[in-house]
C-alpha atoms as a PDB file:
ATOM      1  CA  UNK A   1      44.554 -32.277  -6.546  1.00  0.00           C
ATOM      2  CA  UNK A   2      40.822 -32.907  -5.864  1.00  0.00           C
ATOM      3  CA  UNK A   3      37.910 -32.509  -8.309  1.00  0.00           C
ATOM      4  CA  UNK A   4      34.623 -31.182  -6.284  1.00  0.00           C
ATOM      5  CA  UNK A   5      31.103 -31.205  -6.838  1.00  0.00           C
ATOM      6  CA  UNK A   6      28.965 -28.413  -4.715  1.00  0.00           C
ATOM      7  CA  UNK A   7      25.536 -29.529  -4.477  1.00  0.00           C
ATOM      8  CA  UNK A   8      23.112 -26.548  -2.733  1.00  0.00           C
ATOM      9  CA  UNK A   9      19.497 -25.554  -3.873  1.00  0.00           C
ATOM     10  CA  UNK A  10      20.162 -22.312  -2.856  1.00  0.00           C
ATOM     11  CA  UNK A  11      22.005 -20.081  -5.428  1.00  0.00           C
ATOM     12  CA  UNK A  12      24.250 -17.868  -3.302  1.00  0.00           C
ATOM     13  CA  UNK A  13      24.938 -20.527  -0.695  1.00  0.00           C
ATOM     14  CA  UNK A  14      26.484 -22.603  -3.909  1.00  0.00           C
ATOM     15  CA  UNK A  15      28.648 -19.450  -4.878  1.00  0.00           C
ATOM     16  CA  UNK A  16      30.088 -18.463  -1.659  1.00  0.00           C
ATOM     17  CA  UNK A  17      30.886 -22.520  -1.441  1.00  0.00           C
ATOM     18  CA  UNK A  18      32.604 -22.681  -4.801  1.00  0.00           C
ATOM     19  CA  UNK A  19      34.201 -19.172  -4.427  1.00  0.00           C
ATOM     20  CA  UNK A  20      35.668 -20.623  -1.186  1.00  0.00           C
ATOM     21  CA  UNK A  21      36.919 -24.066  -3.073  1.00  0.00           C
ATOM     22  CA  UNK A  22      38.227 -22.328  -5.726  1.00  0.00           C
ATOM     23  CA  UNK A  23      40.171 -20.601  -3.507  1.00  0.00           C
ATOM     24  CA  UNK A  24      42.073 -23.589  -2.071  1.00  0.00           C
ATOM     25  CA  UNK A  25      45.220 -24.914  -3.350  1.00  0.00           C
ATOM     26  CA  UNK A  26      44.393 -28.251  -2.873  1.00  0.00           C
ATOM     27  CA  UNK A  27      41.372 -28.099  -5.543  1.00  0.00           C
ATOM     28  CA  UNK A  28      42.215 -28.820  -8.919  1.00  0.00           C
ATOM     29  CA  UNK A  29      38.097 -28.029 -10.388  1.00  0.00           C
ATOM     30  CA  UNK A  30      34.858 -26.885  -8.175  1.00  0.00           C
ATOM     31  CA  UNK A  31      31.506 -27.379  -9.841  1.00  0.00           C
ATOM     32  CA  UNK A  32      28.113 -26.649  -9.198  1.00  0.00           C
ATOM     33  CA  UNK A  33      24.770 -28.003  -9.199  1.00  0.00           C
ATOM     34  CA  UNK A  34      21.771 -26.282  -7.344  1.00  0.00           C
ATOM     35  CA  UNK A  35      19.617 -29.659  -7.223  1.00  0.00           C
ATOM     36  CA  UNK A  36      19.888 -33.517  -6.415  1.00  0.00           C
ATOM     37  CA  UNK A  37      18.540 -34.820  -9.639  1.00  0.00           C
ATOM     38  CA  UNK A  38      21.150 -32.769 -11.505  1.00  0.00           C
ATOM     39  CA  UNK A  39      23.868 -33.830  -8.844  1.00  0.00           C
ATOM     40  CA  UNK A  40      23.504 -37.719  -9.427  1.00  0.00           C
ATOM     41  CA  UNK A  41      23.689 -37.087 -13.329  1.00  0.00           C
ATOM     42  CA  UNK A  42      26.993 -35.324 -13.007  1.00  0.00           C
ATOM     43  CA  UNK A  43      28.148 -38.366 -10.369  1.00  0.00           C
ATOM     44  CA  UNK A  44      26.673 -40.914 -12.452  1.00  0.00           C
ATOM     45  CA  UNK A  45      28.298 -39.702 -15.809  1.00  0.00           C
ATOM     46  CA  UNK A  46      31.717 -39.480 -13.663  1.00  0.00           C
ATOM     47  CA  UNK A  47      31.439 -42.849 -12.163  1.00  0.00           C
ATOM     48  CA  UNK A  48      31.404 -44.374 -16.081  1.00  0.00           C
ATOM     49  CA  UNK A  49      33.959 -42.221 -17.537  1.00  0.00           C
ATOM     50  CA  UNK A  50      36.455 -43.369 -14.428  1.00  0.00           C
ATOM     51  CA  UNK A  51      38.738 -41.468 -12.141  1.00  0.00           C
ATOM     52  CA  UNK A  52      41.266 -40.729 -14.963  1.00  0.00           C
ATOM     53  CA  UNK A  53      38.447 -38.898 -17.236  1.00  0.00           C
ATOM     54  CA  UNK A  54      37.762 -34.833 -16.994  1.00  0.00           C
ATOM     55  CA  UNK A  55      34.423 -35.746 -15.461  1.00  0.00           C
ATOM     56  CA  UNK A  56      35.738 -37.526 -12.394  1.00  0.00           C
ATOM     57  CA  UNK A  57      34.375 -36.191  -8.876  1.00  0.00           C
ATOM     58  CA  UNK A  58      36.313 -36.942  -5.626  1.00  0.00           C
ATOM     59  CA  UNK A  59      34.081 -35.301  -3.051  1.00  0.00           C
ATOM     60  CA  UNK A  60      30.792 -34.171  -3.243  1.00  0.00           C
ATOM     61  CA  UNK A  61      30.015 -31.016  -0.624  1.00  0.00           C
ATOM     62  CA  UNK A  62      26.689 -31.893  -0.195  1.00  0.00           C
ATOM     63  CA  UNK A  63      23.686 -29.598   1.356  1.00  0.00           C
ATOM     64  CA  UNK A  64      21.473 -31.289   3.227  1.00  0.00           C
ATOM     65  CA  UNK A  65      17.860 -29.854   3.079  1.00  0.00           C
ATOM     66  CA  UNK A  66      16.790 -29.398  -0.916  1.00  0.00           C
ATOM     67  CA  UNK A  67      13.556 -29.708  -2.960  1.00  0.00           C
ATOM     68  CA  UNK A  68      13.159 -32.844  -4.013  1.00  0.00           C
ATOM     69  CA  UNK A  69      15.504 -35.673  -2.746  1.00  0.00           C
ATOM     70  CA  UNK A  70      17.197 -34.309   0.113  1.00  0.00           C
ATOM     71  CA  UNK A  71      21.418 -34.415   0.419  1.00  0.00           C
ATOM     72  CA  UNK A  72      20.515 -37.534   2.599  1.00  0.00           C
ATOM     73  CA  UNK A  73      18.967 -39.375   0.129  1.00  0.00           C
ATOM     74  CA  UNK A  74      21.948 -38.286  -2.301  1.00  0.00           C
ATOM     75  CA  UNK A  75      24.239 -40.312  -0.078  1.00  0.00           C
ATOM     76  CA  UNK A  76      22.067 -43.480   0.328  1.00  0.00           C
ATOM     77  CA  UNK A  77      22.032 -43.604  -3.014  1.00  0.00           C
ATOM     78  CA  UNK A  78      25.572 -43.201  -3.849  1.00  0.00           C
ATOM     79  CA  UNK A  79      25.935 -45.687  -1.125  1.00  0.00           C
ATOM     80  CA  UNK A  80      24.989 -48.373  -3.340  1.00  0.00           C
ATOM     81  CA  UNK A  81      27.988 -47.433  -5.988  1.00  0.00           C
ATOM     82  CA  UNK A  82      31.126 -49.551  -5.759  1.00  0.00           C
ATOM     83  CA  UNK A  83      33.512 -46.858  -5.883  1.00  0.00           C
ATOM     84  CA  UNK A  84      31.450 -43.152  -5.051  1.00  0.00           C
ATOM     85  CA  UNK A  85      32.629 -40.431  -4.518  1.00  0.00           C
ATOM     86  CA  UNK A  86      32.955 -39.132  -0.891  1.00  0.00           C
ATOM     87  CA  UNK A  87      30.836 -37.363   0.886  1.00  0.00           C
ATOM     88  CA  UNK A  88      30.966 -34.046   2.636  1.00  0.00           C
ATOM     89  CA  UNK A  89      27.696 -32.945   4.670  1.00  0.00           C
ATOM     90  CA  UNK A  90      27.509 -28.557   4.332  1.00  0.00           C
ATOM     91  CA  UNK A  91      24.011 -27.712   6.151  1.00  0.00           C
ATOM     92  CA  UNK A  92      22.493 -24.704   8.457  1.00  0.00           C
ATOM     93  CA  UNK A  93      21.147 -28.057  10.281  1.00  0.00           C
ATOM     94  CA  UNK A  94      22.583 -29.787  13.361  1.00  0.00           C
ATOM     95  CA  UNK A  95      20.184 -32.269  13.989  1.00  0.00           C
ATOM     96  CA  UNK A  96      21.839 -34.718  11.049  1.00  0.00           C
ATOM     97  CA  UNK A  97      25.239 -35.471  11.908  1.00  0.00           C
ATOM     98  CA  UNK A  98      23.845 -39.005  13.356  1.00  0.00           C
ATOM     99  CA  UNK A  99      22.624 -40.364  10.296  1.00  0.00           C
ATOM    100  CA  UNK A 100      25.442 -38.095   8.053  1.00  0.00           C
ATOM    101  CA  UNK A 101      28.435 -40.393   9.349  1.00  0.00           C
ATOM    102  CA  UNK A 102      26.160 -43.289   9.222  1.00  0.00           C
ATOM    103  CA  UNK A 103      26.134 -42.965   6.132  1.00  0.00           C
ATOM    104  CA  UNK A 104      30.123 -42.940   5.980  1.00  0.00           C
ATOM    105  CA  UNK A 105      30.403 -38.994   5.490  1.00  0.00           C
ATOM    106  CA  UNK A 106      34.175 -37.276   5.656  1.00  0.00           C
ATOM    107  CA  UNK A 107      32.788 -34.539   7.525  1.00  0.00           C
ATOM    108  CA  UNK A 108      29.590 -32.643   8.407  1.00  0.00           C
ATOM    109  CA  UNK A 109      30.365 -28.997   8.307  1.00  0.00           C
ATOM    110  CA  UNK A 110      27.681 -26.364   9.378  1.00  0.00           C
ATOM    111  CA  UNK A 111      26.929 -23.074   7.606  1.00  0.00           C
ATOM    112  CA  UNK A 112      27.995 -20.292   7.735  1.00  0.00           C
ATOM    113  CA  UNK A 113      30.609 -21.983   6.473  1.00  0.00           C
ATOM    114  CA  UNK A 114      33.960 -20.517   7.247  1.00  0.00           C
ATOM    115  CA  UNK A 115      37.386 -20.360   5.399  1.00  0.00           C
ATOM    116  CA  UNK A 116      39.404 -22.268   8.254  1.00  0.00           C
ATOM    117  CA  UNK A 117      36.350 -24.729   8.719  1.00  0.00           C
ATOM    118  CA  UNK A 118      36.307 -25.752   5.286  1.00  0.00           C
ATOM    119  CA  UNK A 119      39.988 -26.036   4.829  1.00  0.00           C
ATOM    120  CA  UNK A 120      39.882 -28.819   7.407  1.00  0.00           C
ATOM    121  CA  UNK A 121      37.603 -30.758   5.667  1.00  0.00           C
ATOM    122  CA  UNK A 122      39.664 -30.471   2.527  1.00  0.00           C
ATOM    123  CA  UNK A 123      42.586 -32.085   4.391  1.00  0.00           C
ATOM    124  CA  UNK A 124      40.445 -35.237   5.890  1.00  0.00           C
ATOM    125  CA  UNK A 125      38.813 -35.463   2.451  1.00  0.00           C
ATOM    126  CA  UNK A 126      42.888 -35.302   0.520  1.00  0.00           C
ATOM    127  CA  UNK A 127      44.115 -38.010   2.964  1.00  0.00           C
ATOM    128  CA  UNK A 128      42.021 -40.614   1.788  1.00  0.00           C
ATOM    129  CA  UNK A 129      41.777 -39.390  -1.736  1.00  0.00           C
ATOM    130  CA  UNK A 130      45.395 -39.571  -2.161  1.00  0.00           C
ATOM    131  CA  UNK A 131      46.256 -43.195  -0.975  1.00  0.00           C
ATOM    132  CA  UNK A 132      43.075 -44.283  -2.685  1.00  0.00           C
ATOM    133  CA  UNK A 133      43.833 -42.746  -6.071  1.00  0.00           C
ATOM    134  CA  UNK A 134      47.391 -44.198  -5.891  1.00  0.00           C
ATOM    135  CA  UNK A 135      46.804 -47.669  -5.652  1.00  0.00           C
ATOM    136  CA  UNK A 136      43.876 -47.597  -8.031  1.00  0.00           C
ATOM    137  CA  UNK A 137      46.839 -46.353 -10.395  1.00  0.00           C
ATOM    138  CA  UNK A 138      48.735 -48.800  -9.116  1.00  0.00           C
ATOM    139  CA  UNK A 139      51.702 -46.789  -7.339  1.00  0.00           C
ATOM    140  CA  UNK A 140      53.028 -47.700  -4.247  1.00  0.00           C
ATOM    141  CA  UNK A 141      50.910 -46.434  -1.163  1.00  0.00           C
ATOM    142  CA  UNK A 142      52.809 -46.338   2.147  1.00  0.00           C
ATOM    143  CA  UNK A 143      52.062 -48.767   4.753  1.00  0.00           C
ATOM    144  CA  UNK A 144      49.909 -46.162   6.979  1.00  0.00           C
ATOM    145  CA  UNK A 145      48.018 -45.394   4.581  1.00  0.00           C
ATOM    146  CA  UNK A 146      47.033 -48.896   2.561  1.00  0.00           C
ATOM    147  CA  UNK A 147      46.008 -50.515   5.786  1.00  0.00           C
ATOM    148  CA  UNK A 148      42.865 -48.650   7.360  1.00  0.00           C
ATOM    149  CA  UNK A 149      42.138 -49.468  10.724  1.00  0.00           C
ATOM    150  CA  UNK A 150      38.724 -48.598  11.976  1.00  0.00           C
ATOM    151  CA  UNK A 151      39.252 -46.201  14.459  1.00  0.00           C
ATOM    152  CA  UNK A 152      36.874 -45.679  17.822  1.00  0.00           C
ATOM    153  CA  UNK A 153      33.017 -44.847  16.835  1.00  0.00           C
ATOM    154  CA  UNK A 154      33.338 -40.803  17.143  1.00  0.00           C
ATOM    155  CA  UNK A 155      30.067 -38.471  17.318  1.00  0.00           C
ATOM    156  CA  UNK A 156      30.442 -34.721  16.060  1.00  0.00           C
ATOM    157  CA  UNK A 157      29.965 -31.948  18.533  1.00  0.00           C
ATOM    158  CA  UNK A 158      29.871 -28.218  17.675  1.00  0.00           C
ATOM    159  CA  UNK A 159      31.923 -25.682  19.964  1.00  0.00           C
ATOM    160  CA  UNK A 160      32.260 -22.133  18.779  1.00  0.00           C
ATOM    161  CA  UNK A 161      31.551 -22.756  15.584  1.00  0.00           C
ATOM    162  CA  UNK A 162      34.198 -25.722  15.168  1.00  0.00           C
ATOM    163  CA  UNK A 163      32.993 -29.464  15.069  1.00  0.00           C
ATOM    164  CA  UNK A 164      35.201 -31.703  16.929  1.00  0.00           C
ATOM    165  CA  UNK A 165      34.733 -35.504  17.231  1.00  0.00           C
ATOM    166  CA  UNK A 166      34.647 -36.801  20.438  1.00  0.00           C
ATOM    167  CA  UNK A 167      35.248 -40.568  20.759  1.00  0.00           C
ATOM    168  CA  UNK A 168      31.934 -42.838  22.517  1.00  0.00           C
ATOM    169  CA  UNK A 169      33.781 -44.314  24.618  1.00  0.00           C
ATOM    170  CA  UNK A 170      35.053 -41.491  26.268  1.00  0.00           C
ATOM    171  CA  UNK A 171      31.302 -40.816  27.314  1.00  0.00           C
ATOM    172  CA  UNK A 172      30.721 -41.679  30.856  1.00  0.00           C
ATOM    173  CA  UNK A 173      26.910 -41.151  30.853  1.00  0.00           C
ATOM    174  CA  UNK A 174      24.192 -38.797  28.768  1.00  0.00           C
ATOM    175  CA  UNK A 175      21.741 -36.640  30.056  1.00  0.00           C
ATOM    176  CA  UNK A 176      18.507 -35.807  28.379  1.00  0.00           C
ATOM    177  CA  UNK A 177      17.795 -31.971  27.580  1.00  0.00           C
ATOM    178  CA  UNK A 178      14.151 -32.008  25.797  1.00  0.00           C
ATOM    179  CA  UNK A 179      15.287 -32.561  21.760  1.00  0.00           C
ATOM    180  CA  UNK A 180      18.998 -32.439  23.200  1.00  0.00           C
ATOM    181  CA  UNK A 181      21.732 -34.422  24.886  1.00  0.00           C
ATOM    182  CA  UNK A 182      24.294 -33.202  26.966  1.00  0.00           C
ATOM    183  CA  UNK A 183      27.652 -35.786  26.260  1.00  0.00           C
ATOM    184  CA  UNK A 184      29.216 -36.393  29.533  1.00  0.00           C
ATOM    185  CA  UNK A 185      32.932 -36.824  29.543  1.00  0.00           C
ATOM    186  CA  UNK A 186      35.676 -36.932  32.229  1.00  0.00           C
ATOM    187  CA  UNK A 187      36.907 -33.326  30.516  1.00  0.00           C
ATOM    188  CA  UNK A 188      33.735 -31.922  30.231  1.00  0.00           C
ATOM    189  CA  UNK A 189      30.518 -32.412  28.363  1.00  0.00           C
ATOM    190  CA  UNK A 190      28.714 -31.268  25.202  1.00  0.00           C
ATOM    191  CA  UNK A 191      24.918 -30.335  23.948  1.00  0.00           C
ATOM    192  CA  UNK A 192      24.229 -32.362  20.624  1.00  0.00           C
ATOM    193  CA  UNK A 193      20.522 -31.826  18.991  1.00  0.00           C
ATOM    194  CA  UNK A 194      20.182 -36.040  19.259  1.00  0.00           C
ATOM    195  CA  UNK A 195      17.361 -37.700  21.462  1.00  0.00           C
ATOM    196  CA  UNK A 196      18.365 -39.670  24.502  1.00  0.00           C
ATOM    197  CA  UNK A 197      16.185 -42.585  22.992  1.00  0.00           C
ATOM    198  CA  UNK A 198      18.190 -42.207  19.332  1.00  0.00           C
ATOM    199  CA  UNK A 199      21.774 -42.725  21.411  1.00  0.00           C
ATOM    200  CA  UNK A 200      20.055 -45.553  23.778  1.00  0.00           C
ATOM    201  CA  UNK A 201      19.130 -47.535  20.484  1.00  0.00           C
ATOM    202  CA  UNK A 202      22.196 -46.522  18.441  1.00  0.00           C
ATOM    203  CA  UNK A 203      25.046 -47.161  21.457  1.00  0.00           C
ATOM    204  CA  UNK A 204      23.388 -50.485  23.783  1.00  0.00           C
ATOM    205  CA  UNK A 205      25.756 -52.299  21.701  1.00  0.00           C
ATOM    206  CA  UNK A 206      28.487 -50.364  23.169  1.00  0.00           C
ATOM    207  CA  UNK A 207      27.401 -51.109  26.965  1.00  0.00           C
ATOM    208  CA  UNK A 208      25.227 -47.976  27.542  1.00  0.00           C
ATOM    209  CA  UNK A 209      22.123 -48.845  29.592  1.00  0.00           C
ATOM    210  CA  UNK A 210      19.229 -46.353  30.244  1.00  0.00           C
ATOM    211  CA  UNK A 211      18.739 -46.017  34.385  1.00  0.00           C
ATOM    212  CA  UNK A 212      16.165 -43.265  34.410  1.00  0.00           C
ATOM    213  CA  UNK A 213      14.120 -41.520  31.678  1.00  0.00           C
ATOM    214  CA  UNK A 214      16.512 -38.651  31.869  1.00  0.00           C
ATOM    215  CA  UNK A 215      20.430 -40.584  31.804  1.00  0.00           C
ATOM    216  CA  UNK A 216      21.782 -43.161  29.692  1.00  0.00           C
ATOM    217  CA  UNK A 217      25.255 -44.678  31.647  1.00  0.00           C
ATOM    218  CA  UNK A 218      28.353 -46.326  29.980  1.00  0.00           C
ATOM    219  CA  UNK A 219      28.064 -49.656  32.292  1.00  0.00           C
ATOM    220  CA  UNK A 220      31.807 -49.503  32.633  1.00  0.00           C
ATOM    221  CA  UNK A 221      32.006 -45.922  33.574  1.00  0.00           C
ATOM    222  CA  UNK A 222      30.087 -46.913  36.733  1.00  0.00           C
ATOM    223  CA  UNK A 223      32.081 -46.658  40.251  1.00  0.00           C
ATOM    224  CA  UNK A 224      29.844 -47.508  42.457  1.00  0.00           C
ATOM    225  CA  UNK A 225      26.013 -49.133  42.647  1.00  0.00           C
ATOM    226  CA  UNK A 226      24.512 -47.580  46.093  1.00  0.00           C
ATOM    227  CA  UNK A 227      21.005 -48.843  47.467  1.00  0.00           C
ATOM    228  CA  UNK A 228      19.618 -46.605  50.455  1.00  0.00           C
ATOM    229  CA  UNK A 229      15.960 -47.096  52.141  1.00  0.00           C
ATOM    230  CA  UNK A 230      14.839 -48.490  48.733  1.00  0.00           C
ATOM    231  CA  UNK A 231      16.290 -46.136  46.420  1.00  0.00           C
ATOM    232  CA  UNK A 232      19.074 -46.605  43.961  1.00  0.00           C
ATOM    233  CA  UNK A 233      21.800 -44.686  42.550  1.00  0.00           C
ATOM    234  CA  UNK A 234      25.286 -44.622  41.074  1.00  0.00           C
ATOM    235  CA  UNK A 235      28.072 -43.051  41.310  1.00  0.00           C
ATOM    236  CA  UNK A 236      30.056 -42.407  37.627  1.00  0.00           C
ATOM    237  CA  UNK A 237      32.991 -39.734  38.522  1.00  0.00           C
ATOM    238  CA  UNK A 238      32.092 -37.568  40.886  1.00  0.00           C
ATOM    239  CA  UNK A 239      28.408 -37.453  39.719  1.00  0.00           C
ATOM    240  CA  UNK A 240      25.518 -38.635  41.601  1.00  0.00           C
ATOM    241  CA  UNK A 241      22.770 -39.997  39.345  1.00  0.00           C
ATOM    242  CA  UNK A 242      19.553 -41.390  40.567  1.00  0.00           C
ATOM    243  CA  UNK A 243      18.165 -44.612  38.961  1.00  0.00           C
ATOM    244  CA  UNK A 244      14.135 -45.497  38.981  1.00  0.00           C
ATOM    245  CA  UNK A 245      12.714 -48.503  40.288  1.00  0.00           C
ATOM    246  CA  UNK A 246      11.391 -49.526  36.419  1.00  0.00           C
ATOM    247  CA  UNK A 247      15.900 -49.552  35.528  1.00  0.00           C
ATOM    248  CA  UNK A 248      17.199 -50.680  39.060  1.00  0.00           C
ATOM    249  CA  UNK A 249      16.217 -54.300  38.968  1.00  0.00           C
ATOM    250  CA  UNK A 250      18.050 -54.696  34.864  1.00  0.00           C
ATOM    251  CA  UNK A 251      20.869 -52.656  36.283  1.00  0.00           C
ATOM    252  CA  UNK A 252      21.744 -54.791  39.364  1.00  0.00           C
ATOM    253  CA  UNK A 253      21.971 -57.836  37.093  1.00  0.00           C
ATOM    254  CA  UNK A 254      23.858 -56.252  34.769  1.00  0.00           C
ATOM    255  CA  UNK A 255      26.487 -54.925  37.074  1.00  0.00           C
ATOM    256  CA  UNK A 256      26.467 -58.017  39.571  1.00  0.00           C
ATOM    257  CA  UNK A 257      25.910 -61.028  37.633  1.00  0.00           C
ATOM    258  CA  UNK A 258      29.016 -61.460  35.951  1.00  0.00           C
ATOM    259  CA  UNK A 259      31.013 -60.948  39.368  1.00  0.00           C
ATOM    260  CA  UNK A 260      28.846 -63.261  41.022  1.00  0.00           C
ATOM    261  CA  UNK A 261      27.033 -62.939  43.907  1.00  0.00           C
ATOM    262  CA  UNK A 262      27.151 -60.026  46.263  1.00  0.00           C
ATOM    263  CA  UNK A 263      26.582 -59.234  49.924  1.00  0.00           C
ATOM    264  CA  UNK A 264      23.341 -57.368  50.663  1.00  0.00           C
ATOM    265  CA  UNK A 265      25.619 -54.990  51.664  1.00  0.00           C
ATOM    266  CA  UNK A 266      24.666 -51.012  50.834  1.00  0.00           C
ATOM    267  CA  UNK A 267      27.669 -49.976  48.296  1.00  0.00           C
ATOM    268  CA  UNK A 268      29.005 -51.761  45.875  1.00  0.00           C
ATOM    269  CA  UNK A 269      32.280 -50.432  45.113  1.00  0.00           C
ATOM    270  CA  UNK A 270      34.139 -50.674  41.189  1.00  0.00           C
ATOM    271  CA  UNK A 271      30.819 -52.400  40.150  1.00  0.00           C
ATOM    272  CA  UNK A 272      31.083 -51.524  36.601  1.00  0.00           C
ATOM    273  CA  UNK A 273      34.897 -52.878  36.826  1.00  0.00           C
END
């Protein structure tokens, strides 16, 4: 069963979070604390006792905007631990999911928090607890469970009120909405509070090249590269997106290079490959 600390400034934000805990089967103890200095000397008291003492945390259910240090710089902190406790993001706030799994987070759940919503992230939160605390006692762990495989880079996306995590590389291109992002996918696409610039910087590792001030394309998502009386566009799916004269020039080398050279023909068909 999992020991919890609830970490929220505001007083009857923490209760309805621990009265909801509490509640669960899966939670063996639910504590509060209604600030981050208070918060790192519970953690930091746990950390020396060990996992086996009454002190020991698990998870932490962690607000995000609080006087003082904020439940960001809680997690950088703890961050620098050997063996912390994890991490669960609870916020009225959006904007933070980025830099909350950045910073290796189990789950970012937005408030109002609800019963169902919360009971998920217990789950994800027991089924690395479990393994973990098991070997650390040295019991057998089953194979699935003692080798962790990295899975594929997943961003959170809110959709009536449930976050799901849809993987990067299912994104064929992103389109800039002011302070927002619309996620294109070949299912659909999804509005995440996340500037265009943020996800250039954060995924050109991951082959996504800016080709206009408003659309960030997966390079490999790209069907076809189409020039037309000096204008440029491509076609990813069975959308149309134009591409200005400052991208065109990096995005023609890009897709052609590595195929070596092409006719001066107009199309150019499976470019992205």
């Amino acid at each position: 069963m999992l020991r919890v600390l609830a970490v929220d400034d505001e007083k009857p934000a923490l209760e309805e979070l621990l009265y909801l805990l509490r509640a669960d089967s899966r939670i063996r103890s639910a504590e509060g604390a209604t600030d981050a200095t208070e918060a790192l000397r519970r953690i930091g008291r746990a950390l020396e006792a060990g996992p086996d003492s009454d002190d020991a945390i698990d998870v932490v259910f962690l607000d995000i905007h609080m006087a003082g240090l904020t439940g960001l710089d809680v997690a950088r902190l703890l961050a620098g631990f050997a063996r912390p406790p994890l991490i669960v993001f609870v916020t009225a706030h959006e904007g933070f999911a980025v830099q909350a799994f950045d910073l290796k987070a189990v789950d970012y759940v937005l408030k109002p928090v609800r019963r169902e919503r919360l009971a998920e992230a217990v789950r994800r939160v027991r089924e690395l607890i479990v393994p973990q605390r098991d070997a650390q006692r040295g019991r057998p762990v089953p194979v699935a469970a003692a080798t962790v495989v990295p899975g594929p880079e997943q961003i959170p996306v809110e959709l009536g009120g449930v976050t799901r995590f849809v993987p990067v590389d299912d994104i064929t291109y992103v389109e800039a909405q002011g302070d927002y992002a619309r996620l294109h996918t070949s299912e659909g696409s999804h509005l995440v509070r996340i500037p265009l610039s943020t996800l250039e910087e954060r995924w050109a590792p991951r082959g996504f090249v800016r080709i206009h001030r408003s659309h960030l394309v997966a390079l490999a998502r790209i069907d076809e590269l189409r020039l037309d009386a000096g204008t440029t566009t491509v076609r990813v799916g069975t959308a149309e997106l134009a591409v200005s004269r400052r991208h065109a020039r990096q995005l023609r080398d890009l897709l052609m290079l590595p195929r070596g050279p092409k006719s001066t023909g107009e199309v150019v068909p499976g470019a992205g490959g």
